[in-house]
N, C-alpha and C. Protein backbone atom coordinates (compact mmCIF):
# COMPACT_ATOMS: atom_id res chain seq x y z
N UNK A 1 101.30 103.28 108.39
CA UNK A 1 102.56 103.73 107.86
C UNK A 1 102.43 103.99 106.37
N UNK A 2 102.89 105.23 105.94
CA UNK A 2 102.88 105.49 104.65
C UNK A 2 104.41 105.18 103.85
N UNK A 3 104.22 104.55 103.12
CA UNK A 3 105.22 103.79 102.00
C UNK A 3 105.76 104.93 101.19
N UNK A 4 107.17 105.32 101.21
CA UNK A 4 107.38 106.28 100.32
C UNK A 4 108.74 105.66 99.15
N UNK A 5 109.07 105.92 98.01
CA UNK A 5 109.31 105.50 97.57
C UNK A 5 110.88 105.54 97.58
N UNK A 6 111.25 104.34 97.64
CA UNK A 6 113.17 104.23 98.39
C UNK A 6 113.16 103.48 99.62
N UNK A 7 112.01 103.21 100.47
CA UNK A 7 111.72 102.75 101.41
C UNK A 7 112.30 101.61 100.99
N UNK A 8 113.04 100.43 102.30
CA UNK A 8 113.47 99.20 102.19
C UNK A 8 112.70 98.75 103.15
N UNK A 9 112.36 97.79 102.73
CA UNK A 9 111.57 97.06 103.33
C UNK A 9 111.22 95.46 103.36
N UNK A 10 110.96 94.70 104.63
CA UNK A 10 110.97 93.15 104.55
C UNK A 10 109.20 92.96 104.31
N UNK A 11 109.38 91.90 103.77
CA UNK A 11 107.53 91.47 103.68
C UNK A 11 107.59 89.98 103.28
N UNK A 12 106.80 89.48 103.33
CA UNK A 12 106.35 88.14 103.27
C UNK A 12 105.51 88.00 102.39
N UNK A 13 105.67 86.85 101.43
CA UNK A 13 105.13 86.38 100.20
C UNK A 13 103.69 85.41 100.68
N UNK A 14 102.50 86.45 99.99
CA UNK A 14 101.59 85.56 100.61
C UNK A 14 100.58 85.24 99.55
N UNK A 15 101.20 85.38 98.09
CA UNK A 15 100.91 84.95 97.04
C UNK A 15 101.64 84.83 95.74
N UNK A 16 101.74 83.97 94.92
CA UNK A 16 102.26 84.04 93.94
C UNK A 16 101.49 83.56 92.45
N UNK A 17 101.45 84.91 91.65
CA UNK A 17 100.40 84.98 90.19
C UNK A 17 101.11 85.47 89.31
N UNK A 18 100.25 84.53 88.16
CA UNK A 18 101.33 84.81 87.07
C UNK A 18 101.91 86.49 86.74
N UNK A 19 101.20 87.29 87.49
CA UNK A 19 101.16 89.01 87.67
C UNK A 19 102.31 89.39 88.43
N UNK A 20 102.71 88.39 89.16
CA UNK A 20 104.18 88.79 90.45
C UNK A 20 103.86 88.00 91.92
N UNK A 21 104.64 88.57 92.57
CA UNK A 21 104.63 88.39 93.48
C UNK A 21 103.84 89.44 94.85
N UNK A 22 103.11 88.89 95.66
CA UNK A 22 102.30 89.76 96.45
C UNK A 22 103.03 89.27 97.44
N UNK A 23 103.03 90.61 98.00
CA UNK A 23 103.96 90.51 99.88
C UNK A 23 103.07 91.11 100.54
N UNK A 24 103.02 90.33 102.23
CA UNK A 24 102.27 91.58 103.14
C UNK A 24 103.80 92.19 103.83
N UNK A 25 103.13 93.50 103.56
CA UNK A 25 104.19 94.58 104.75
C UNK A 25 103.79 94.68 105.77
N UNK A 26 104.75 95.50 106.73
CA UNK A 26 104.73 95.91 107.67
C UNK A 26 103.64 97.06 108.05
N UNK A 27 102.70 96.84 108.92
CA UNK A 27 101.23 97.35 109.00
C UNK A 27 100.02 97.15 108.02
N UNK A 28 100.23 95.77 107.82
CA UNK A 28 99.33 95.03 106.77
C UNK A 28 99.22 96.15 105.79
N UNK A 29 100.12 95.88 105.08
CA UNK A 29 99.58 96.87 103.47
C UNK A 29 100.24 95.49 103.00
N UNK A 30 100.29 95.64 101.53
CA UNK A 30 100.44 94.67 100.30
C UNK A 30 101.02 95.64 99.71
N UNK A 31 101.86 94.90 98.73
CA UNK A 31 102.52 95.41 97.92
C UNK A 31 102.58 94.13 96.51
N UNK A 32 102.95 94.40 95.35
CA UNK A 32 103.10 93.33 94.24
C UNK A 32 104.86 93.67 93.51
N UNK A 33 105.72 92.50 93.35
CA UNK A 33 106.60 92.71 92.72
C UNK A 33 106.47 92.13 91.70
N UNK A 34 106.08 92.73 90.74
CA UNK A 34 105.62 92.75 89.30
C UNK A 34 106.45 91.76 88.35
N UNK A 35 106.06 90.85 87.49
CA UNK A 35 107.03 89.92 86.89
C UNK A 35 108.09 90.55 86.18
N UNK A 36 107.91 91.96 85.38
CA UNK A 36 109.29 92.65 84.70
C UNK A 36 110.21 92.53 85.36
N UNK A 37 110.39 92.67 86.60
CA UNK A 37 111.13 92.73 87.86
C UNK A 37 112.42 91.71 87.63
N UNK A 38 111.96 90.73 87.23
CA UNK A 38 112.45 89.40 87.07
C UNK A 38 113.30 89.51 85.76
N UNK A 39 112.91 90.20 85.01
CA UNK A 39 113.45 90.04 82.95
C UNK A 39 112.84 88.37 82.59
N UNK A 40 114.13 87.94 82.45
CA UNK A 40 113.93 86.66 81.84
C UNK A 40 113.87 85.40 82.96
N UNK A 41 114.41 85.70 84.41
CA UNK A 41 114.58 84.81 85.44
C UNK A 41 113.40 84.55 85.96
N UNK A 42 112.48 85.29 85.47
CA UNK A 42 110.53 85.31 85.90
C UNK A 42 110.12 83.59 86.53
N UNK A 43 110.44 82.55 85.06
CA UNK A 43 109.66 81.52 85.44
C UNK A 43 110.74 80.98 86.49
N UNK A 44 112.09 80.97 86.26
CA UNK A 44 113.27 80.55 87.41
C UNK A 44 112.71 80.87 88.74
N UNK A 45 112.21 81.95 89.01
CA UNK A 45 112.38 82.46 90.31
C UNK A 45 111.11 82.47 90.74
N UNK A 46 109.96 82.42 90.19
CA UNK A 46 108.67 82.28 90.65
C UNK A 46 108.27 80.67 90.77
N UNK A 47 109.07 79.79 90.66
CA UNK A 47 109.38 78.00 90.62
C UNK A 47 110.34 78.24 92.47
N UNK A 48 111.28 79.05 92.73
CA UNK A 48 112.33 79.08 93.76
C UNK A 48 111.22 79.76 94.76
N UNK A 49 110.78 80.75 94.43
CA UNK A 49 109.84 81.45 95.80
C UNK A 49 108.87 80.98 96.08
N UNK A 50 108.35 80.73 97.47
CA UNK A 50 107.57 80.04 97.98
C UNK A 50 106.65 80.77 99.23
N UNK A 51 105.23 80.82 99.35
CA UNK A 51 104.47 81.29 100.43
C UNK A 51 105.21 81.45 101.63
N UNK A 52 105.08 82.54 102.07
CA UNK A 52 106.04 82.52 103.49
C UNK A 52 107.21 82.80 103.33
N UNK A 53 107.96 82.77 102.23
CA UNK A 53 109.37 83.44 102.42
C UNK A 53 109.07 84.81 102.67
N UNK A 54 110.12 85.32 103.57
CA UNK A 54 110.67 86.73 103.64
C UNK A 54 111.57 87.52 102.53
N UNK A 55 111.36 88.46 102.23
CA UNK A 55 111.91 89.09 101.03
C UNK A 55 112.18 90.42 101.53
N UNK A 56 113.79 91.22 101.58
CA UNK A 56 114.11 92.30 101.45
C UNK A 56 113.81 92.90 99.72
N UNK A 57 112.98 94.30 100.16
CA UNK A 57 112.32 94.63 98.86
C UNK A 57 112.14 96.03 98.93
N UNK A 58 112.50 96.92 97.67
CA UNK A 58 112.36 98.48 97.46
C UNK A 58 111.33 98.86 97.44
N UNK A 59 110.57 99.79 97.75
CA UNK A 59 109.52 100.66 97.15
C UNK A 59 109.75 101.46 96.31
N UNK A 60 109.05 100.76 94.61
CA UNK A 60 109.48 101.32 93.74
C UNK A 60 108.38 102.90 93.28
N UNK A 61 107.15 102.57 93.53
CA UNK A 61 106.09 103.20 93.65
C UNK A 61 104.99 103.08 94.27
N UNK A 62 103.97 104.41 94.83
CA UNK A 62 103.44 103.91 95.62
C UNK A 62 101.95 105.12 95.32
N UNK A 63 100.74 104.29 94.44
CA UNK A 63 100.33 104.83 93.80
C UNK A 63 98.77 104.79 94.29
N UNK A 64 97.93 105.72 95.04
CA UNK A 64 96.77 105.68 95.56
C UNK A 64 96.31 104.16 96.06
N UNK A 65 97.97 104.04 97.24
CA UNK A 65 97.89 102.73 97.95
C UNK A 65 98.13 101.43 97.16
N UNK A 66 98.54 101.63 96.11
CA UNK A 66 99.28 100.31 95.33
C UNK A 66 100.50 100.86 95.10
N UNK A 67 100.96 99.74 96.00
CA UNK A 67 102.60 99.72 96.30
C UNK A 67 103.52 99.12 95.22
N UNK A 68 103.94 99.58 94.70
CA UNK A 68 105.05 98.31 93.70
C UNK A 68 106.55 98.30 94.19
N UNK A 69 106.41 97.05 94.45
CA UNK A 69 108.03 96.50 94.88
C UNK A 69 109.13 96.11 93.80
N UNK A 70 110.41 96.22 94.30
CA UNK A 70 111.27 95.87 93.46
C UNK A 70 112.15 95.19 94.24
N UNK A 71 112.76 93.74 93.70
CA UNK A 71 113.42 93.00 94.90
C UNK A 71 114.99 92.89 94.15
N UNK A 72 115.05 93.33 92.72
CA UNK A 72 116.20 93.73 91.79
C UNK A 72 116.67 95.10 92.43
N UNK A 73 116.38 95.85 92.63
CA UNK A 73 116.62 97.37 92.49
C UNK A 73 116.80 97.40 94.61
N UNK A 74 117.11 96.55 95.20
CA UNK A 74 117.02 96.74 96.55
C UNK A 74 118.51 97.59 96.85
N UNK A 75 119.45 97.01 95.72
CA UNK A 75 120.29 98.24 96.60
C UNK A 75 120.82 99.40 95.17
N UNK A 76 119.73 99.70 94.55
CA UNK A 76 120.06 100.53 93.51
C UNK A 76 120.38 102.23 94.07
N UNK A 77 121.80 103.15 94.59
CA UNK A 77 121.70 103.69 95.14
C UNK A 77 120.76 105.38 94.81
N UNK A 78 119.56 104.94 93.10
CA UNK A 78 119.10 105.87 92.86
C UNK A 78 118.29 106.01 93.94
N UNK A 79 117.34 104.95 94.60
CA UNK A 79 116.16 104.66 95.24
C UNK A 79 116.92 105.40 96.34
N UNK A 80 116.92 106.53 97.43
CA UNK A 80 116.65 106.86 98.20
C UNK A 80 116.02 106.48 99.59
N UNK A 81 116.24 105.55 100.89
CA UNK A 81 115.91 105.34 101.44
C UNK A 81 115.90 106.74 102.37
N UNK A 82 114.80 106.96 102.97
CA UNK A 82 114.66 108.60 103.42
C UNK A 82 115.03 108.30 105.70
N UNK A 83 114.48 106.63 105.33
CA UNK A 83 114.40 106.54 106.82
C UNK A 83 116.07 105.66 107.25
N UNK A 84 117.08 106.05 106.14
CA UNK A 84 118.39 105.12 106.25
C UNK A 84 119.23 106.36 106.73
N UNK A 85 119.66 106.74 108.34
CA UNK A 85 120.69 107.63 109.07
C UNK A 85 121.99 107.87 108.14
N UNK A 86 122.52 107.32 106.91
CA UNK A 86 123.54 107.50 105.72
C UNK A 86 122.98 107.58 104.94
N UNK A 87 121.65 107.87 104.29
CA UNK A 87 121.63 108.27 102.91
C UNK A 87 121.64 109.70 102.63
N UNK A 88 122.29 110.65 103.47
CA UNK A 88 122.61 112.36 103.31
C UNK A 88 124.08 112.12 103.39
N UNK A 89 124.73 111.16 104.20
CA UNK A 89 125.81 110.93 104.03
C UNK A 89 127.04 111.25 102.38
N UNK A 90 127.63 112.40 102.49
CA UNK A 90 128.31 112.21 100.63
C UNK A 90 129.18 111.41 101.21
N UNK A 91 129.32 110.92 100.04
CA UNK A 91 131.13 109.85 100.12
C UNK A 91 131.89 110.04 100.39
N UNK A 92 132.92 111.32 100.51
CA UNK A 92 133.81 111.77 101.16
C UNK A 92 133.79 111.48 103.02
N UNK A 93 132.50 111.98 103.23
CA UNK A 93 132.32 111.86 104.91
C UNK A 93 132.21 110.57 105.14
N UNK A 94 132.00 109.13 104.30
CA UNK A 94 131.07 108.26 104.85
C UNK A 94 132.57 107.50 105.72
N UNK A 95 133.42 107.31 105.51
CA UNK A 95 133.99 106.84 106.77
C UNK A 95 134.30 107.22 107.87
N UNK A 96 133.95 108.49 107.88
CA UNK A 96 134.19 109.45 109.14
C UNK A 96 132.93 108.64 109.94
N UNK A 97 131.71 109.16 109.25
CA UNK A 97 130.59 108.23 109.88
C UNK A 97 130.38 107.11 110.29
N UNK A 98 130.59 106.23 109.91
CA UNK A 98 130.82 104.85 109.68
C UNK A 98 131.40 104.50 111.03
N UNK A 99 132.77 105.43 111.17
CA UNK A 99 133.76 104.93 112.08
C UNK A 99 133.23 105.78 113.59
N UNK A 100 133.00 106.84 113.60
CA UNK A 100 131.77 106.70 114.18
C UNK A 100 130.71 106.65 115.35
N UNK A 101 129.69 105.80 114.20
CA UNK A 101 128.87 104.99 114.52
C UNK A 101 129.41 103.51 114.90
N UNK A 102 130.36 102.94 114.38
CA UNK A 102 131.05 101.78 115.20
C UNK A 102 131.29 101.81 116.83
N UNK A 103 132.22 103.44 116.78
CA UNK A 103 132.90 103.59 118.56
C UNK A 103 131.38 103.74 119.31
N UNK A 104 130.57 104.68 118.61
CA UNK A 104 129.26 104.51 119.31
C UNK A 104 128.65 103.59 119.97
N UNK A 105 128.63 102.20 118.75
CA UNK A 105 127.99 101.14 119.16
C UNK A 105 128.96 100.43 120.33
N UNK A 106 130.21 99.99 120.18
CA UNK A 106 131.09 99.65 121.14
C UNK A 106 131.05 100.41 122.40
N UNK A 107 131.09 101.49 122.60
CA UNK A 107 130.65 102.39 123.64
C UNK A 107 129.37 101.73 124.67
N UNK A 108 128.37 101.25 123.85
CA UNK A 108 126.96 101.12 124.06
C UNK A 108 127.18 99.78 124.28
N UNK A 109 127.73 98.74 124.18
CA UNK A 109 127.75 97.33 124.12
C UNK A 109 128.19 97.65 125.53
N UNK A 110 129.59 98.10 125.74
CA UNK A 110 130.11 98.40 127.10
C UNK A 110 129.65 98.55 127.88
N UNK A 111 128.76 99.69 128.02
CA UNK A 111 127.92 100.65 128.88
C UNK A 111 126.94 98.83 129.30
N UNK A 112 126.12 97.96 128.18
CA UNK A 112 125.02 97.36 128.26
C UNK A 112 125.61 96.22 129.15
N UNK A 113 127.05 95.92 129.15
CA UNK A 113 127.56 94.83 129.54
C UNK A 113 127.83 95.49 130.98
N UNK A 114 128.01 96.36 131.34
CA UNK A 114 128.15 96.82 132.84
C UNK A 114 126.93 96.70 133.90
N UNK A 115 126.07 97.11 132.66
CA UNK A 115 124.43 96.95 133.49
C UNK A 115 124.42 95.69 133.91
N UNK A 116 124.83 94.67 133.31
CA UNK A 116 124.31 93.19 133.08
C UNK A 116 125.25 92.68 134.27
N UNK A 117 126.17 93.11 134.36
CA UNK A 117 127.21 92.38 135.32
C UNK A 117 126.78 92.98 136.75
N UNK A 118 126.04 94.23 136.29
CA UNK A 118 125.78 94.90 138.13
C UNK A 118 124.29 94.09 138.83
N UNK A 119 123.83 93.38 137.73
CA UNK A 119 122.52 92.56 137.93
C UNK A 119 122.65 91.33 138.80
């Protein structure tokens, strides 16, 4: 899987240096969320994170396979998620959508709960 940048993404902390934080992603790549990331909360939060946590995290860049994460900027709406079904969405439409994709899902719960009861 190629990492493009806006991508959201979960990964797991499978190191921590005074350089940031290293996550493995999804299809073993690595990525580093760099201590700037942090400002001043750096030593706070690199004391709070621990091996093995899970971390929702941006792809801030993604540079001849060095990934840089951002776990500040996860819902910054410059970053572009390309694989998120609402980010073409303008604001005007988004409750049209929204609402929806709700009857959709209710539709589909229905439909799943009929299967289940004919079992």
């Amino acid at each position: 899987m190629k990492y493009q940048v806006g991508d959201r993404v979960n990964g797991v902390i499978n190191n921590i240096t005074d350089l940031g934080i290293f996550l493995t992603l999804p299809g073993r790549h690595s990525g580093l969320i760099h201590h700037n990331d942090f400002g001043n909360n750096w030593l706070r939060e690199r004391q709070y994170r621990r091996v093995g946590d899970e971390l929702r995290v941006v792809v801030v860049h993604n540079n001849k396979g060095k990934i840089g994460l951002s776990l500040m900027r996860v819902n910054d709406p410059m970053l572009v998620d390309h694989h998120n079904q609402f980010s073409k969405t303008k604001p005007e439409q988004f409750d049209e959508v929204l609402n929806k994709t709700s009857q959709d899902a209710k539709k589909e719960i229905a439909r799943l709960k009929d299967v289940l009861s004919e079992n």
